[in-house]
C-alpha atoms as a PDB file:
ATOM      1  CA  UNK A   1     101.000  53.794 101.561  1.00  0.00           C
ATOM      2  CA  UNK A   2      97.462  55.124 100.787  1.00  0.00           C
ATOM      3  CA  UNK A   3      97.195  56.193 104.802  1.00  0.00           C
ATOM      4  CA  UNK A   4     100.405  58.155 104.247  1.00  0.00           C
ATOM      5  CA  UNK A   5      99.059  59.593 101.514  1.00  0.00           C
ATOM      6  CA  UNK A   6      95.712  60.566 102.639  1.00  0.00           C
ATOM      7  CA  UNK A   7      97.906  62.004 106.094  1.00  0.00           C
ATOM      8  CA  UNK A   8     100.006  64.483 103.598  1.00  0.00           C
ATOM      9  CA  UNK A   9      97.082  65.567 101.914  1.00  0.00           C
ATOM     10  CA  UNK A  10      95.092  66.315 104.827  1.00  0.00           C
ATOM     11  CA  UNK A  11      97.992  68.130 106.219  1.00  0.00           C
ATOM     12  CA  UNK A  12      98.683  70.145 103.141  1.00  0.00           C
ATOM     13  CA  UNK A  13      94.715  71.541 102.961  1.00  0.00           C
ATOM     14  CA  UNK A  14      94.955  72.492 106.491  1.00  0.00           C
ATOM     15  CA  UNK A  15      98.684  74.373 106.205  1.00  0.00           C
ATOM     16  CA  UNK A  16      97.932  76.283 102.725  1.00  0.00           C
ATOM     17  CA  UNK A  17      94.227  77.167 104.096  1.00  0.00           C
ATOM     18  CA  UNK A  18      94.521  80.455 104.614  1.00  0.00           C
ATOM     19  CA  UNK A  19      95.311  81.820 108.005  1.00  0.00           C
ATOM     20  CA  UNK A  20      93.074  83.881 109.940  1.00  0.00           C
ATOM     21  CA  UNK A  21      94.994  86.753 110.380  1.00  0.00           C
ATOM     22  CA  UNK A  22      93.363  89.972 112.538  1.00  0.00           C
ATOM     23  CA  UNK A  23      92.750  93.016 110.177  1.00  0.00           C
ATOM     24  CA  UNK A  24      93.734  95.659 111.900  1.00  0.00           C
ATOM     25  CA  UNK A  25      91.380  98.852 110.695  1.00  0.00           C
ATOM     26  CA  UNK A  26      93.386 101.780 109.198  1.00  0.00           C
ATOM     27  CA  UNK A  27      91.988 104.523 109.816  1.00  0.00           C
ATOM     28  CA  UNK A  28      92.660 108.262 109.021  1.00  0.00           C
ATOM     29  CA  UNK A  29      92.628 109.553 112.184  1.00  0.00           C
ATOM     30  CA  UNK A  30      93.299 113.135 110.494  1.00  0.00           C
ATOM     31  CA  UNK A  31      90.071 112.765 108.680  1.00  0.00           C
ATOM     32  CA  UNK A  32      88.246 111.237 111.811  1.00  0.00           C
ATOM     33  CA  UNK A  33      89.204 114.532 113.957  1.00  0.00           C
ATOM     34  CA  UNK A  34      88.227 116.898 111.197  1.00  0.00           C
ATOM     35  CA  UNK A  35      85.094 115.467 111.107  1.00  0.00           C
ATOM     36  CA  UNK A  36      83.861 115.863 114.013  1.00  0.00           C
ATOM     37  CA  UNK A  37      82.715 118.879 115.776  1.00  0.00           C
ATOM     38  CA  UNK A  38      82.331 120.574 118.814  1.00  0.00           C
ATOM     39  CA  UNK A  39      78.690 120.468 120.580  1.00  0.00           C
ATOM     40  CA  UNK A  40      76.999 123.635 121.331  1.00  0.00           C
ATOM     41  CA  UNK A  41      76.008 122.542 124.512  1.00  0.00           C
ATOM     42  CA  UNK A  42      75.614 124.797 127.746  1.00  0.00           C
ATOM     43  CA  UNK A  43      74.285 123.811 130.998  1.00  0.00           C
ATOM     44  CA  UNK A  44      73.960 126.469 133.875  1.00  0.00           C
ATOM     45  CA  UNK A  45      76.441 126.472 136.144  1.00  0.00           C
ATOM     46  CA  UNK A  46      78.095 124.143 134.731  1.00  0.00           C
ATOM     47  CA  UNK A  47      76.186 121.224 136.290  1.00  0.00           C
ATOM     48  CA  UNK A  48      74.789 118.809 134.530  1.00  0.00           C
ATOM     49  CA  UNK A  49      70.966 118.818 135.576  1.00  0.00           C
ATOM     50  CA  UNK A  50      70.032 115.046 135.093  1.00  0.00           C
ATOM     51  CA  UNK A  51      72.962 114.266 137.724  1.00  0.00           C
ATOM     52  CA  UNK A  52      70.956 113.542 141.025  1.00  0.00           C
ATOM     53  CA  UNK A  53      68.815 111.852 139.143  1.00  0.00           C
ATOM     54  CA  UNK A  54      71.218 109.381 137.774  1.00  0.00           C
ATOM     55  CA  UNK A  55      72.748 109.129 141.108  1.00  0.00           C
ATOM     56  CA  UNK A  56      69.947 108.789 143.676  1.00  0.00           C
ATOM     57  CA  UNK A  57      70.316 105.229 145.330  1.00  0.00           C
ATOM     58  CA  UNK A  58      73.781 104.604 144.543  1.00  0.00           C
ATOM     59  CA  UNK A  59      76.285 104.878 148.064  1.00  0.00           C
ATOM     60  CA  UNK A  60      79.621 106.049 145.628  1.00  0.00           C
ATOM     61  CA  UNK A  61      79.074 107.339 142.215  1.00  0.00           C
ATOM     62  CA  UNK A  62      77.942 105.322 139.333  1.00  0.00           C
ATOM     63  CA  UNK A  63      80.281 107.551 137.064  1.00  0.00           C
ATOM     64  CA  UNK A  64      83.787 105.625 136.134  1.00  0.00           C
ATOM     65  CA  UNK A  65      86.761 107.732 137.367  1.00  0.00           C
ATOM     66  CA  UNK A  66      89.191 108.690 134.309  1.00  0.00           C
ATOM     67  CA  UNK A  67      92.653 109.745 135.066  1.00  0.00           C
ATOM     68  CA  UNK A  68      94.836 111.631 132.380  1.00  0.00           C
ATOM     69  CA  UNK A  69      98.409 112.582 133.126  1.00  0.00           C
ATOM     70  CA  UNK A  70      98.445 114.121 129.761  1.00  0.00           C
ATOM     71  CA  UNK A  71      96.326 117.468 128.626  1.00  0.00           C
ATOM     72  CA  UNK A  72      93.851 116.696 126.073  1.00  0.00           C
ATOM     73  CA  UNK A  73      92.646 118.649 123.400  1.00  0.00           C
ATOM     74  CA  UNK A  74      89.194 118.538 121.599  1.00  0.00           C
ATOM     75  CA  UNK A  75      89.316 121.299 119.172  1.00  0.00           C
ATOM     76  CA  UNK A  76      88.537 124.436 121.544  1.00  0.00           C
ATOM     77  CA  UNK A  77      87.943 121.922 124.880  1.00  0.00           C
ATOM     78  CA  UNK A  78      90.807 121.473 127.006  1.00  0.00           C
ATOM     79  CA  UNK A  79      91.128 118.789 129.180  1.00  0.00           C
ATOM     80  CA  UNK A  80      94.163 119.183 132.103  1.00  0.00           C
ATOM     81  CA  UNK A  81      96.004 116.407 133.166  1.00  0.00           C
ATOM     82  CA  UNK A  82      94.009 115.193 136.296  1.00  0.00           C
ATOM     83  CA  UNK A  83      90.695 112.946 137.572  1.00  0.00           C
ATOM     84  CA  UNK A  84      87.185 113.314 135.676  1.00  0.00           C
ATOM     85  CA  UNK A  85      84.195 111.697 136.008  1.00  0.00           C
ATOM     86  CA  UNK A  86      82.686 110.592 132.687  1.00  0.00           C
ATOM     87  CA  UNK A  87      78.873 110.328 131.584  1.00  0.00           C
ATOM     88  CA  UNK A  88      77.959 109.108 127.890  1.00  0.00           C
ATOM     89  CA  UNK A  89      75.370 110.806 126.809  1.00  0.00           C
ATOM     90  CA  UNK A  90      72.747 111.482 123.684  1.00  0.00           C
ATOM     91  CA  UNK A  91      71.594 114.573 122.628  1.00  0.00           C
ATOM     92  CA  UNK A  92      69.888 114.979 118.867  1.00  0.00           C
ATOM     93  CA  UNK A  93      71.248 112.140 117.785  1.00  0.00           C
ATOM     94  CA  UNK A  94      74.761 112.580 118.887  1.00  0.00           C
ATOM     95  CA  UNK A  95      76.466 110.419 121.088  1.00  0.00           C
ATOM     96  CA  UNK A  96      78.972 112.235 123.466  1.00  0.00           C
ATOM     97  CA  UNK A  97      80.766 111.840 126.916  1.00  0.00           C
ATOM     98  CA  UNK A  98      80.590 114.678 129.287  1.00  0.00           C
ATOM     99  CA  UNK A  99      83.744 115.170 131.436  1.00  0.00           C
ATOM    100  CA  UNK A 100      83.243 116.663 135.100  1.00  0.00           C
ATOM    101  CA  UNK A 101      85.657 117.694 137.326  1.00  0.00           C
ATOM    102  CA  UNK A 102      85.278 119.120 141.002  1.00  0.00           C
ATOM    103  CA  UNK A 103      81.691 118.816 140.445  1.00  0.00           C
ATOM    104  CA  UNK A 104      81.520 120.606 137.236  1.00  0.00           C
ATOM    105  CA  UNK A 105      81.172 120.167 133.117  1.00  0.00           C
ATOM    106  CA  UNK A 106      84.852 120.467 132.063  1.00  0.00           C
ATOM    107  CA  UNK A 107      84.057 119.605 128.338  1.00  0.00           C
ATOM    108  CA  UNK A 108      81.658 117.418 125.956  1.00  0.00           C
ATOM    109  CA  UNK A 109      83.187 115.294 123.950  1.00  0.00           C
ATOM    110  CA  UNK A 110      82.088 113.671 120.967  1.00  0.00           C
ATOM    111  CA  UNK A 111      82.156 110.061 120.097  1.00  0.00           C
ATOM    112  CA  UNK A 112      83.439 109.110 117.090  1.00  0.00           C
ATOM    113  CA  UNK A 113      82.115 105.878 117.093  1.00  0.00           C
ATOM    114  CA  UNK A 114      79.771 103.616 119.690  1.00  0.00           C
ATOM    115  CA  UNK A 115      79.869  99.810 119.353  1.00  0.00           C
ATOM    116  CA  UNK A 116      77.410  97.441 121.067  1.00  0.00           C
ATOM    117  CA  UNK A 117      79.373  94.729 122.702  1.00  0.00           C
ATOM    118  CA  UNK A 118      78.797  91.391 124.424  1.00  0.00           C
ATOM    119  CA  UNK A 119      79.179  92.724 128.307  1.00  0.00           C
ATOM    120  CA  UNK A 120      80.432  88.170 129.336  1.00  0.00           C
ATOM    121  CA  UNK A 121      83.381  88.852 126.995  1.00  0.00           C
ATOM    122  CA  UNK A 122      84.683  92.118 128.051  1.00  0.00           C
ATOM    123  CA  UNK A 123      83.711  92.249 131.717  1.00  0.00           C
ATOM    124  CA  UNK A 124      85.147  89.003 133.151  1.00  0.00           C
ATOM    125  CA  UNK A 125      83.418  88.208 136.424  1.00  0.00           C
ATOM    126  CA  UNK A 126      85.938  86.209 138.922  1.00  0.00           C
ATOM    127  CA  UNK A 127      84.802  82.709 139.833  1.00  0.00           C
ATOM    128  CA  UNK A 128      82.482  82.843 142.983  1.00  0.00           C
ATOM    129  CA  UNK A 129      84.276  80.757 145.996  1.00  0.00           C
ATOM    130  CA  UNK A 130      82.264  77.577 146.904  1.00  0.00           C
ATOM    131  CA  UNK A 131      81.513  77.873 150.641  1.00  0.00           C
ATOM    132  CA  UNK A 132      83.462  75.807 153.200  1.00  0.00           C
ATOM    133  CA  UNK A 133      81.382  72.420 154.603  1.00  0.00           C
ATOM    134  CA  UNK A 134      81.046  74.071 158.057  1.00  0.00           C
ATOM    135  CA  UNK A 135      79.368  77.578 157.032  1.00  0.00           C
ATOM    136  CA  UNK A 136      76.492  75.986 154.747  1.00  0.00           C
ATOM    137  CA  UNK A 137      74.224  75.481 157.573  1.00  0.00           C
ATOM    138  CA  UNK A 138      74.384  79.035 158.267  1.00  0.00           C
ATOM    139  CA  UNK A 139      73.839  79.680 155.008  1.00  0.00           C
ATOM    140  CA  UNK A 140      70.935  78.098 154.450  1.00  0.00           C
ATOM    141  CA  UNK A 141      69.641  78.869 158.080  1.00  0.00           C
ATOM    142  CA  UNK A 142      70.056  82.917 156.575  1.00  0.00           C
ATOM    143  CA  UNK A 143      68.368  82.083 153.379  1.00  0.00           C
ATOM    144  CA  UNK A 144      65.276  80.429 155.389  1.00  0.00           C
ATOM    145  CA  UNK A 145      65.083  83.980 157.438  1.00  0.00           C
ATOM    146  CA  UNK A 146      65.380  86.100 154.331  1.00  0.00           C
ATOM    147  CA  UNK A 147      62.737  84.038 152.877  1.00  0.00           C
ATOM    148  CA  UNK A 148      60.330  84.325 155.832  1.00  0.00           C
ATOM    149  CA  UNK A 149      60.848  88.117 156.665  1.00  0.00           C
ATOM    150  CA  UNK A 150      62.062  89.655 154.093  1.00  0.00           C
ATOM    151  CA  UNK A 151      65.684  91.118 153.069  1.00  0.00           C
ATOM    152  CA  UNK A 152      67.503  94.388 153.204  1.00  0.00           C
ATOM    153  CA  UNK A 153      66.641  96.773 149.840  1.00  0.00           C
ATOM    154  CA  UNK A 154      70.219  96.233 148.281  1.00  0.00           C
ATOM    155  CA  UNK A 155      71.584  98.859 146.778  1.00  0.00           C
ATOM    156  CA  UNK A 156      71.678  99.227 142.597  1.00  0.00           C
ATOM    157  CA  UNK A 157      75.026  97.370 141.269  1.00  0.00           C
ATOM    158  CA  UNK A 158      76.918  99.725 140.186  1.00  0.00           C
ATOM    159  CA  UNK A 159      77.885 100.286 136.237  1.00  0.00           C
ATOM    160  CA  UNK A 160      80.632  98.355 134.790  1.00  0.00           C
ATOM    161  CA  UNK A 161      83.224  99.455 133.268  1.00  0.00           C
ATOM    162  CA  UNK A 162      86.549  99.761 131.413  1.00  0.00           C
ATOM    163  CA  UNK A 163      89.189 102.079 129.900  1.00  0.00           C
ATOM    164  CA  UNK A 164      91.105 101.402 126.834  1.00  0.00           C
ATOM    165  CA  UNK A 165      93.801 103.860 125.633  1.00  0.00           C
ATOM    166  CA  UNK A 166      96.340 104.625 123.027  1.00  0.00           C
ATOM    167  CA  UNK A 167      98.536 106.882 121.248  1.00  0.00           C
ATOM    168  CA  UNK A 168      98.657 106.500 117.491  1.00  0.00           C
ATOM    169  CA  UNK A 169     101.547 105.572 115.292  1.00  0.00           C
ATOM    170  CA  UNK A 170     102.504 108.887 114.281  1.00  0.00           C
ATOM    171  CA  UNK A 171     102.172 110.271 117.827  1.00  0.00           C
ATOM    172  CA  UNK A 172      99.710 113.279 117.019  1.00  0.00           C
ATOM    173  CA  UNK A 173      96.533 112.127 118.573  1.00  0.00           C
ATOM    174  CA  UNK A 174      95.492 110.225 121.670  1.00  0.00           C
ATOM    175  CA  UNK A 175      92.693 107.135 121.299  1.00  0.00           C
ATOM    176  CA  UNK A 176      90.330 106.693 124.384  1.00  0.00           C
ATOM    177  CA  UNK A 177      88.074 103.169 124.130  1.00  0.00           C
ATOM    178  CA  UNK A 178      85.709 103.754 127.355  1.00  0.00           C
ATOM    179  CA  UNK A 179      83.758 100.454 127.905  1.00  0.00           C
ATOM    180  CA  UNK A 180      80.437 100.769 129.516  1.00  0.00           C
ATOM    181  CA  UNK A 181      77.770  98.499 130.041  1.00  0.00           C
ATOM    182  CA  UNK A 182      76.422  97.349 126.774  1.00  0.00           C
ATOM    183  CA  UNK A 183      78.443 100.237 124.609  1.00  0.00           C
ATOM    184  CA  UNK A 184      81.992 101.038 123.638  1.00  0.00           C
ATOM    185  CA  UNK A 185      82.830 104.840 123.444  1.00  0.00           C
ATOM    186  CA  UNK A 186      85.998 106.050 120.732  1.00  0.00           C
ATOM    187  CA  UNK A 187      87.124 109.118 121.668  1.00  0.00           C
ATOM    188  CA  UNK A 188      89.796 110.859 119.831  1.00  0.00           C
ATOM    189  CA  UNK A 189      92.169 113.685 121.057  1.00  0.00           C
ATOM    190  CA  UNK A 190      95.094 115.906 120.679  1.00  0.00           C
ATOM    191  CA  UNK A 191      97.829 115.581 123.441  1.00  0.00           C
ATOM    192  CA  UNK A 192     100.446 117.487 125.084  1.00  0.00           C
ATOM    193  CA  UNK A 193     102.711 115.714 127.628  1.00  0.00           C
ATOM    194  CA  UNK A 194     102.345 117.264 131.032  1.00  0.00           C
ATOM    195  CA  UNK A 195     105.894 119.187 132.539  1.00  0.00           C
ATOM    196  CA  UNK A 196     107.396 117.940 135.484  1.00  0.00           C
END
């Protein structure tokens, strides 16, 4: 009798405990917008100047590839449905991300918010296949060469990253989470569906 006892209560603490629910944030995405503003920014040309220095080395750009079917709008910075190439950036203590299309600064946006995050938990890497029985002596033969003589200059690995997005609850602006290396960008905009 005392074990059933002892059982109920143990099972009572654990079902009244309270349950960890996930908070989701509110936030005032009207007062969010507002408060941010536009960067007085102005490169020549339009080209950003620190460009072929951030991509010397690299075969294929190191700069993600965003695609928006929808236009975006940042105050006066409008963004056309389309592809852009996206570089955080900080600049007086402002943290933006500078959108390029065709080569060329299409707008700087400003971040609303930048997170450091834990790059093992959002970038999952895929299990690495274990090598069959019959290829491990060339393996190793390859390994004893590139240990002798020396092997190829790799090329840098190239950034990782991710793309989150949303439209909020009462439809009027557009939430962009843009993962990259050791930071998570919030963008917010204003959206127009594009015409077909």
């Amino acid at each position: 009798m005392k074990k059933i006892v002892w059982v109920l209560l143990i099972f009572l603490l654990f079902s009244i405990s309270p349950v960890k629910a996930e908070i989701k944030e509110r936030l005032d995405y009207d007062e969010v917008y507002n408060g941010l503003s536009s960067l007085d920014l102005y490169f020549d040309y339009r080209v950003d100047p620190s460009e072929d220095s951030e991509v010397f080395g690299y075969q294929e750009s190191p700069y993600p590839l965003f695609r928006s079917s929808l236009a975006l709008y940042f105050k006066d910075i409008n963004l056309e449905p389309g592809y852009y190439l996206l570089t955080p950036k900080n600049f007086s203590n402002s943290d933006f991300v500078i959108f390029k299309q065709n080569g060329k600064v299409a707008g700087f946006i400003p971040v609303y918010e930048k997170i450091k995050i834990d790059p093992k938990v959002v970038y999952k890497e895929p299990p690495k296949p274990k090598p069959k029985l019959y290829k491990r002596p060339f393996i190793a033969v390859k390994k004893g060469f590139v240990k002798t003589f020396g092997g190829m200059r790799r090329p840098p690995k190239p950034y990782r990253h991710k793309f989150e997005s949303k439209i909020t609850d009462d439809g009027k602006y557009f939430i962009v989470w843009f993962y990259q290396e050791d930071y998570l960008y919030k963008m917010i905009f204003k959206f127009k569906r594009a015409q077909n």
